[in-house]
PDB file of N, CA and C in Angstrom:
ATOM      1  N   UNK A   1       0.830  -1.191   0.000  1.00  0.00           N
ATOM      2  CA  UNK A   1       0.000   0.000   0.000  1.00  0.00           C
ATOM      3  C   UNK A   1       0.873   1.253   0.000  1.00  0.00           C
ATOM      4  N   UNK A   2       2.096   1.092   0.980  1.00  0.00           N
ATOM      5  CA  UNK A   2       2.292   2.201   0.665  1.00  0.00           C
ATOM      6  C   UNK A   2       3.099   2.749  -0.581  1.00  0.00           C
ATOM      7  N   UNK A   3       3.770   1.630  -1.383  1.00  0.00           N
ATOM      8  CA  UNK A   3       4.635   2.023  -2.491  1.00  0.00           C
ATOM      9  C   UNK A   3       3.330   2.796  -3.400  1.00  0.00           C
ATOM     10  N   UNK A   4       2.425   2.314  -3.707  1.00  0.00           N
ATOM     11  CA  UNK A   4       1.190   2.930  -4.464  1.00  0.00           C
ATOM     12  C   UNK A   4       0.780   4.280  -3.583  1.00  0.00           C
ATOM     13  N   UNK A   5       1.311   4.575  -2.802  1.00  0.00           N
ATOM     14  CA  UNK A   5       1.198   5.967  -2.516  1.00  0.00           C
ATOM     15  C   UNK A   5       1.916   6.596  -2.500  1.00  0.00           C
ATOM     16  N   UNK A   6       3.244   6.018  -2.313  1.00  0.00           N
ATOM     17  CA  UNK A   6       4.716   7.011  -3.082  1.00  0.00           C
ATOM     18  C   UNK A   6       4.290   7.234  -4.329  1.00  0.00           C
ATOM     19  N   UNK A   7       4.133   5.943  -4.912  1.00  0.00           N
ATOM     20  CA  UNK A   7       3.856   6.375  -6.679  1.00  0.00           C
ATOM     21  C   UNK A   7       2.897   7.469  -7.168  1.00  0.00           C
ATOM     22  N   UNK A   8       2.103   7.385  -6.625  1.00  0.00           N
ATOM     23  CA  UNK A   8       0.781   8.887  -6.844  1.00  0.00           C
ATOM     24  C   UNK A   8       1.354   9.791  -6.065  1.00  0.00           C
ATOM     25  N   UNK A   9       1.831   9.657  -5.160  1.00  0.00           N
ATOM     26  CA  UNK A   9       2.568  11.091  -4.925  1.00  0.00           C
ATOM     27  C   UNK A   9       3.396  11.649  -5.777  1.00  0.00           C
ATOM     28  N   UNK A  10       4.302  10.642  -6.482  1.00  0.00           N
ATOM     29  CA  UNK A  10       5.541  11.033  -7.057  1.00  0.00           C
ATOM     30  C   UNK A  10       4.699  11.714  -8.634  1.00  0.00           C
ATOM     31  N   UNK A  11       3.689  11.136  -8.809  1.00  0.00           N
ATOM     32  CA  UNK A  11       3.061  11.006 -10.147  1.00  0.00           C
ATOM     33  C   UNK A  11       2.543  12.848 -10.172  1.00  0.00           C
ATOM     34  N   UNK A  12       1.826  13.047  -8.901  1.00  0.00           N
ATOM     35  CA  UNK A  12       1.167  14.325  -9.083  1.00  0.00           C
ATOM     36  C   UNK A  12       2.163  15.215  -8.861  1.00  0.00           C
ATOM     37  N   UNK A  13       3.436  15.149  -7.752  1.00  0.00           N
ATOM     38  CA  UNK A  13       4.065  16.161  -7.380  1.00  0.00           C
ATOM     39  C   UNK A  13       5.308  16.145  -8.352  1.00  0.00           C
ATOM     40  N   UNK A  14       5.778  15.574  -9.005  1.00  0.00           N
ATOM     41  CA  UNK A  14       7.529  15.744  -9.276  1.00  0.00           C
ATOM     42  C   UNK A  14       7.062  15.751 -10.540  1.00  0.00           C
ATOM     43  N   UNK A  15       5.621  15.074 -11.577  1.00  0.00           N
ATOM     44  CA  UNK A  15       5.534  15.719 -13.047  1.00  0.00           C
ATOM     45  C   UNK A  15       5.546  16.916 -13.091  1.00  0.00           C
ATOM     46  N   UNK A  16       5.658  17.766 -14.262  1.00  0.00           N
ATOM     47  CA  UNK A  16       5.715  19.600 -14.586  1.00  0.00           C
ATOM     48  C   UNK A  16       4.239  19.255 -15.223  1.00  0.00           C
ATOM     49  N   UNK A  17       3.560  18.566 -16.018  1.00  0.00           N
ATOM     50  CA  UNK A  17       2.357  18.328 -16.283  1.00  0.00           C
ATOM     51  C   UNK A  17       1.179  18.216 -15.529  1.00  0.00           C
ATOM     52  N   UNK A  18       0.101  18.246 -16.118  1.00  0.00           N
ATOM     53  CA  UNK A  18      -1.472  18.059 -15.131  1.00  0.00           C
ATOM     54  C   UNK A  18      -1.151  16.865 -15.114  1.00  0.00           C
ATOM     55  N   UNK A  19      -1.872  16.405 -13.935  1.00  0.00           N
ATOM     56  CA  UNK A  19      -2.412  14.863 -13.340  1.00  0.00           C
ATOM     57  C   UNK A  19      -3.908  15.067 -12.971  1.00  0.00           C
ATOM     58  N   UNK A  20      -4.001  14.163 -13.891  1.00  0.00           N
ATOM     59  CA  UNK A  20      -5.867  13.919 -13.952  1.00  0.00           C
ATOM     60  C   UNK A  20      -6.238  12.049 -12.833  1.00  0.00           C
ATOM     61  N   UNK A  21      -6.612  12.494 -12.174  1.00  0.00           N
ATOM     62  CA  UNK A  21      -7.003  10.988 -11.427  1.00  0.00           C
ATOM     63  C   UNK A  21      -7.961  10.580 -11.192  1.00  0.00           C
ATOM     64  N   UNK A  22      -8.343   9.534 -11.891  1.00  0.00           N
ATOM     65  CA  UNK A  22      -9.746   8.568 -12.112  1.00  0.00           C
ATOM     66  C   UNK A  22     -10.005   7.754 -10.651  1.00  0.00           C
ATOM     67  N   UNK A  23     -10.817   7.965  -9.678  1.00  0.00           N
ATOM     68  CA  UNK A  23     -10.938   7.083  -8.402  1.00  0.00           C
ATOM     69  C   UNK A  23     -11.979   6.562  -8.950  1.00  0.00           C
ATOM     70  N   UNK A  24     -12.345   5.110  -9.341  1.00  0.00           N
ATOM     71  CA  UNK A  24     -12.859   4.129  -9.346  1.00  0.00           C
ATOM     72  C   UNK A  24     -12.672   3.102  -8.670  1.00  0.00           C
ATOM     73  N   UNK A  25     -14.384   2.318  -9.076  1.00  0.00           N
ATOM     74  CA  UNK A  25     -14.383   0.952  -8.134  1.00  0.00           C
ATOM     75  C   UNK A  25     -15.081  -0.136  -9.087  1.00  0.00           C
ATOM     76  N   UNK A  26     -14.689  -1.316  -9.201  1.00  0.00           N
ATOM     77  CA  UNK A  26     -15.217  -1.986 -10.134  1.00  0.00           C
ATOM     78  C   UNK A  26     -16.813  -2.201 -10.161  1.00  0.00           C
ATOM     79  N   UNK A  27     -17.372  -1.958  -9.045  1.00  0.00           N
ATOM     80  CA  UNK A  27     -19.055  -2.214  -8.805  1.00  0.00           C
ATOM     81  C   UNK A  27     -19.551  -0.700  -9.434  1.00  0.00           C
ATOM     82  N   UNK A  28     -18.635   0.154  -9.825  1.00  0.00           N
ATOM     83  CA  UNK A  28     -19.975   1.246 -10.048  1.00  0.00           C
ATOM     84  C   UNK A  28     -19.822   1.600 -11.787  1.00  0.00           C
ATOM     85  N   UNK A  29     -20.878   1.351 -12.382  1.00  0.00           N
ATOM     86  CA  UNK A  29     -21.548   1.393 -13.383  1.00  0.00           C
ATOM     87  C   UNK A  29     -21.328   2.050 -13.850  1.00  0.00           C
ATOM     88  N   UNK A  30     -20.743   3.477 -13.801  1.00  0.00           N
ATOM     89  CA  UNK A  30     -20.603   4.878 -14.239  1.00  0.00           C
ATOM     90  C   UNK A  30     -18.813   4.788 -14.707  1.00  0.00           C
ATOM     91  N   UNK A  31     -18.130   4.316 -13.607  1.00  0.00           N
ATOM     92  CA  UNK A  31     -17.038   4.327 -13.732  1.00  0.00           C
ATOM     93  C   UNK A  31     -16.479   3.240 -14.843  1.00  0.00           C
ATOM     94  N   UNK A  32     -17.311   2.235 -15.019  1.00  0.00           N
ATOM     95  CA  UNK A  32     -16.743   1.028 -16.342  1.00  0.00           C
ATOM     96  C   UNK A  32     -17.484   1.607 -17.588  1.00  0.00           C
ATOM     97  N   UNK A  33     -18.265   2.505 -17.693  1.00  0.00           N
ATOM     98  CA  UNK A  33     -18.833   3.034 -19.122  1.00  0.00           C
ATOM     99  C   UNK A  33     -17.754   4.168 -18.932  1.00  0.00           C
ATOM    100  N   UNK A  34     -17.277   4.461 -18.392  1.00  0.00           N
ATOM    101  CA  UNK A  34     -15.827   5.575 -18.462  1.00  0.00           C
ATOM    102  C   UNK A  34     -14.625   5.235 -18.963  1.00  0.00           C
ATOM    103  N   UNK A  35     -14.220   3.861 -18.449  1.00  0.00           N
ATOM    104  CA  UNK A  35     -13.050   3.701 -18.777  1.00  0.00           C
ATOM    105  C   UNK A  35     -12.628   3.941 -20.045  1.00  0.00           C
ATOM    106  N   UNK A  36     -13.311   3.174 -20.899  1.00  0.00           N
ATOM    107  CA  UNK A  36     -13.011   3.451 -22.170  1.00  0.00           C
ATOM    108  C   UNK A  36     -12.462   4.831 -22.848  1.00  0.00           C
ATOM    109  N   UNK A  37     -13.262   5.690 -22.407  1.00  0.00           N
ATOM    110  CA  UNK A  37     -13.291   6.875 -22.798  1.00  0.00           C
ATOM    111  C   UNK A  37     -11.548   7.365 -22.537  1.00  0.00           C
ATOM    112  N   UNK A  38     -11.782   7.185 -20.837  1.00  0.00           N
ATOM    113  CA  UNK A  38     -10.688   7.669 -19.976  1.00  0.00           C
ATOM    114  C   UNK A  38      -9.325   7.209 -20.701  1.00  0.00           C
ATOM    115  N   UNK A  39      -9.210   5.862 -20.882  1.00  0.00           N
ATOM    116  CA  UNK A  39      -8.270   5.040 -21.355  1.00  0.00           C
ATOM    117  C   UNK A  39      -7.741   5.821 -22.781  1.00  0.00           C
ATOM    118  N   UNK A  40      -8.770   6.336 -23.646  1.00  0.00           N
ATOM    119  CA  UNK A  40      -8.424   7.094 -25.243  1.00  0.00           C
ATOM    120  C   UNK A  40      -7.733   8.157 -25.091  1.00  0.00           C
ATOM    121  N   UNK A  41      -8.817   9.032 -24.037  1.00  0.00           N
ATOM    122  CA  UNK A  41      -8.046   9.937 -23.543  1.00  0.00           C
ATOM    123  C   UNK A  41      -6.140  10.474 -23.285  1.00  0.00           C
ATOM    124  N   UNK A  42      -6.165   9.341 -22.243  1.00  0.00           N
ATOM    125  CA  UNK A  42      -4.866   9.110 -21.752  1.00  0.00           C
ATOM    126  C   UNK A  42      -3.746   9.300 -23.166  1.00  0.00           C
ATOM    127  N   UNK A  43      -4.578   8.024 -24.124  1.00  0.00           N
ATOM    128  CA  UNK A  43      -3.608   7.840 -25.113  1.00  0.00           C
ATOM    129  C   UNK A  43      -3.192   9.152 -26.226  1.00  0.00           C
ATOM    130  N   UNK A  44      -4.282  10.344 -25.955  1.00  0.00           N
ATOM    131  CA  UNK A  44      -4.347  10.571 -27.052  1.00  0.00           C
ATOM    132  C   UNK A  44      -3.545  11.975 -26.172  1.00  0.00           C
ATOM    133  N   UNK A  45      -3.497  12.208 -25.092  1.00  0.00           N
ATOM    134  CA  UNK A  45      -3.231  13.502 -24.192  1.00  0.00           C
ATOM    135  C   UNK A  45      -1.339  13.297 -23.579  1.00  0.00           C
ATOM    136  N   UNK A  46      -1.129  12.341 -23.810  1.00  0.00           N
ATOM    137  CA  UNK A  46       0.387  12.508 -23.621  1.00  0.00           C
ATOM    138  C   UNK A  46       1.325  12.898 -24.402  1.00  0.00           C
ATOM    139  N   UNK A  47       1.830  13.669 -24.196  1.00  0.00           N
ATOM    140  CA  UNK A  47       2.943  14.290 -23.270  1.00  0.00           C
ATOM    141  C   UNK A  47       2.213  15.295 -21.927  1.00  0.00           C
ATOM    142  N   UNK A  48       1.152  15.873 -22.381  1.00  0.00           N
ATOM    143  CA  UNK A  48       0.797  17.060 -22.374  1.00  0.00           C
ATOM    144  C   UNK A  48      -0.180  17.196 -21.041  1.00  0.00           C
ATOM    145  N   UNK A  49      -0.250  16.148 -20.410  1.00  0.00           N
ATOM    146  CA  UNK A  49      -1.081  15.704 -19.734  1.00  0.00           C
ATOM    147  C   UNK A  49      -0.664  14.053 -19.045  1.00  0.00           C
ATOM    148  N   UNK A  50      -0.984  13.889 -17.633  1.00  0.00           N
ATOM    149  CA  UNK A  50      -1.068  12.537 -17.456  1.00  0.00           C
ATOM    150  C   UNK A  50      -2.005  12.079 -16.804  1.00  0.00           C
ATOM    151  N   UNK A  51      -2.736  11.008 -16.946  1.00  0.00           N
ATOM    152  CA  UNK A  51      -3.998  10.192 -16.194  1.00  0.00           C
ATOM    153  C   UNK A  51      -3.208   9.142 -16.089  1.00  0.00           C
ATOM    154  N   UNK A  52      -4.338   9.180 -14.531  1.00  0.00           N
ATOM    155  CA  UNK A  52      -3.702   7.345 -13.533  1.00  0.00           C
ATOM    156  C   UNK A  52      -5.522   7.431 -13.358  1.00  0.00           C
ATOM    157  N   UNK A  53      -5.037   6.258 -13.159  1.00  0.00           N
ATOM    158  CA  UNK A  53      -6.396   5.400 -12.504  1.00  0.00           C
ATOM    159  C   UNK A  53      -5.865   4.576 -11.080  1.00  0.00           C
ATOM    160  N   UNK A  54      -7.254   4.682 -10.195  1.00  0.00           N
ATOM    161  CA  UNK A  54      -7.096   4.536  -8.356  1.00  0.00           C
ATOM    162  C   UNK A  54      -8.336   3.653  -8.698  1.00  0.00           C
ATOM    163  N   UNK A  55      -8.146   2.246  -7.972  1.00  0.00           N
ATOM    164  CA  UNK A  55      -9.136   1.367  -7.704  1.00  0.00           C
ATOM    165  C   UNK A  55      -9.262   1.456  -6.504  1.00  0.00           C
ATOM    166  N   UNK A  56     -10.425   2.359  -5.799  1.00  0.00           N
ATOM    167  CA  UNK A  56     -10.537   2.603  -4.684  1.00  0.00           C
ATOM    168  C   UNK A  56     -11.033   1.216  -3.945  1.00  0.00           C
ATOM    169  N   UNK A  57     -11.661   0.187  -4.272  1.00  0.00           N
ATOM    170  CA  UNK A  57     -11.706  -0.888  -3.457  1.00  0.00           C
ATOM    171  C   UNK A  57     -10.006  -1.282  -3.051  1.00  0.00           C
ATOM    172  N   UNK A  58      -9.168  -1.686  -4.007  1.00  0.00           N
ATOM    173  CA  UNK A  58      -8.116  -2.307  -3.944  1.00  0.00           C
ATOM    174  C   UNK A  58      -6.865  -1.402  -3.328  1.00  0.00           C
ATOM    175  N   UNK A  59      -7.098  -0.064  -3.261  1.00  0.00           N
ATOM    176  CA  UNK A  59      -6.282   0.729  -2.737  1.00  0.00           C
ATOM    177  C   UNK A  59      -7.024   2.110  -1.951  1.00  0.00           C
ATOM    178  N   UNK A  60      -7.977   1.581  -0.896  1.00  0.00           N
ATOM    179  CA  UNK A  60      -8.798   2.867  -0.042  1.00  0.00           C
ATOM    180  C   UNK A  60      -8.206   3.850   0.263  1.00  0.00           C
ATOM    181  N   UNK A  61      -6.860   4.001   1.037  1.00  0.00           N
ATOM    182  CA  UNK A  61      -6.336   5.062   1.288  1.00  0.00           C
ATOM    183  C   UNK A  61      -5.767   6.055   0.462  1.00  0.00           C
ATOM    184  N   UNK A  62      -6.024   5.218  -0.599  1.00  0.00           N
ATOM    185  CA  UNK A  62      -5.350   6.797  -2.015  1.00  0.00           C
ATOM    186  C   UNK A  62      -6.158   7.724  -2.299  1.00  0.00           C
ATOM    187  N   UNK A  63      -7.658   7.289  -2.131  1.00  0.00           N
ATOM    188  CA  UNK A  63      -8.386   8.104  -2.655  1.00  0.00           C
ATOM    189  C   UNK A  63      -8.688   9.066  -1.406  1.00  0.00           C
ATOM    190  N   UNK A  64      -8.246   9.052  -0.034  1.00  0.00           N
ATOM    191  CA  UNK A  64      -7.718  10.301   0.427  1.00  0.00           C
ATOM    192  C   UNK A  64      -6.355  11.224   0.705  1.00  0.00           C
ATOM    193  N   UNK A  65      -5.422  10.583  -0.083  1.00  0.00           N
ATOM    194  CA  UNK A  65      -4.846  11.274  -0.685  1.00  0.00           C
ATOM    195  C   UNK A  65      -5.000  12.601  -1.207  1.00  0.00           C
TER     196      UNK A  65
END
């Protein structure tokens, strides 16, 4: 747990870029008709931009982060 919170730390604070962060959970409905989207996104927005994705079941304490 906690290396996955060095890593989002390191991710939002030490890039010069935006960090966009997706907190999802696999049970909610909203968030899996997203991914897709989110996922194009990502691909289509780098350099210039970075998105992570937070599985808030599998990692609770990030999403208070």
């Amino acid at each position: 747990m906690q290396t996955r919170l060095l890593k989002l730390q390191n991710q939002v604070t030490l890039y010069k870029i935006p960090v966009v962060v997706d907190f999802w959970a696999p049970w909610c409905g909203p968030c899996r008709m997203m991914a897709p989207a989110f996922e194009q996104a990502s691909a289509q927005l780098v350099p210039c931009v970075r998105l992570a994705k937070v599985n808030t079941e599998a990692a609770p304490n990030l999403s208070a982060f």
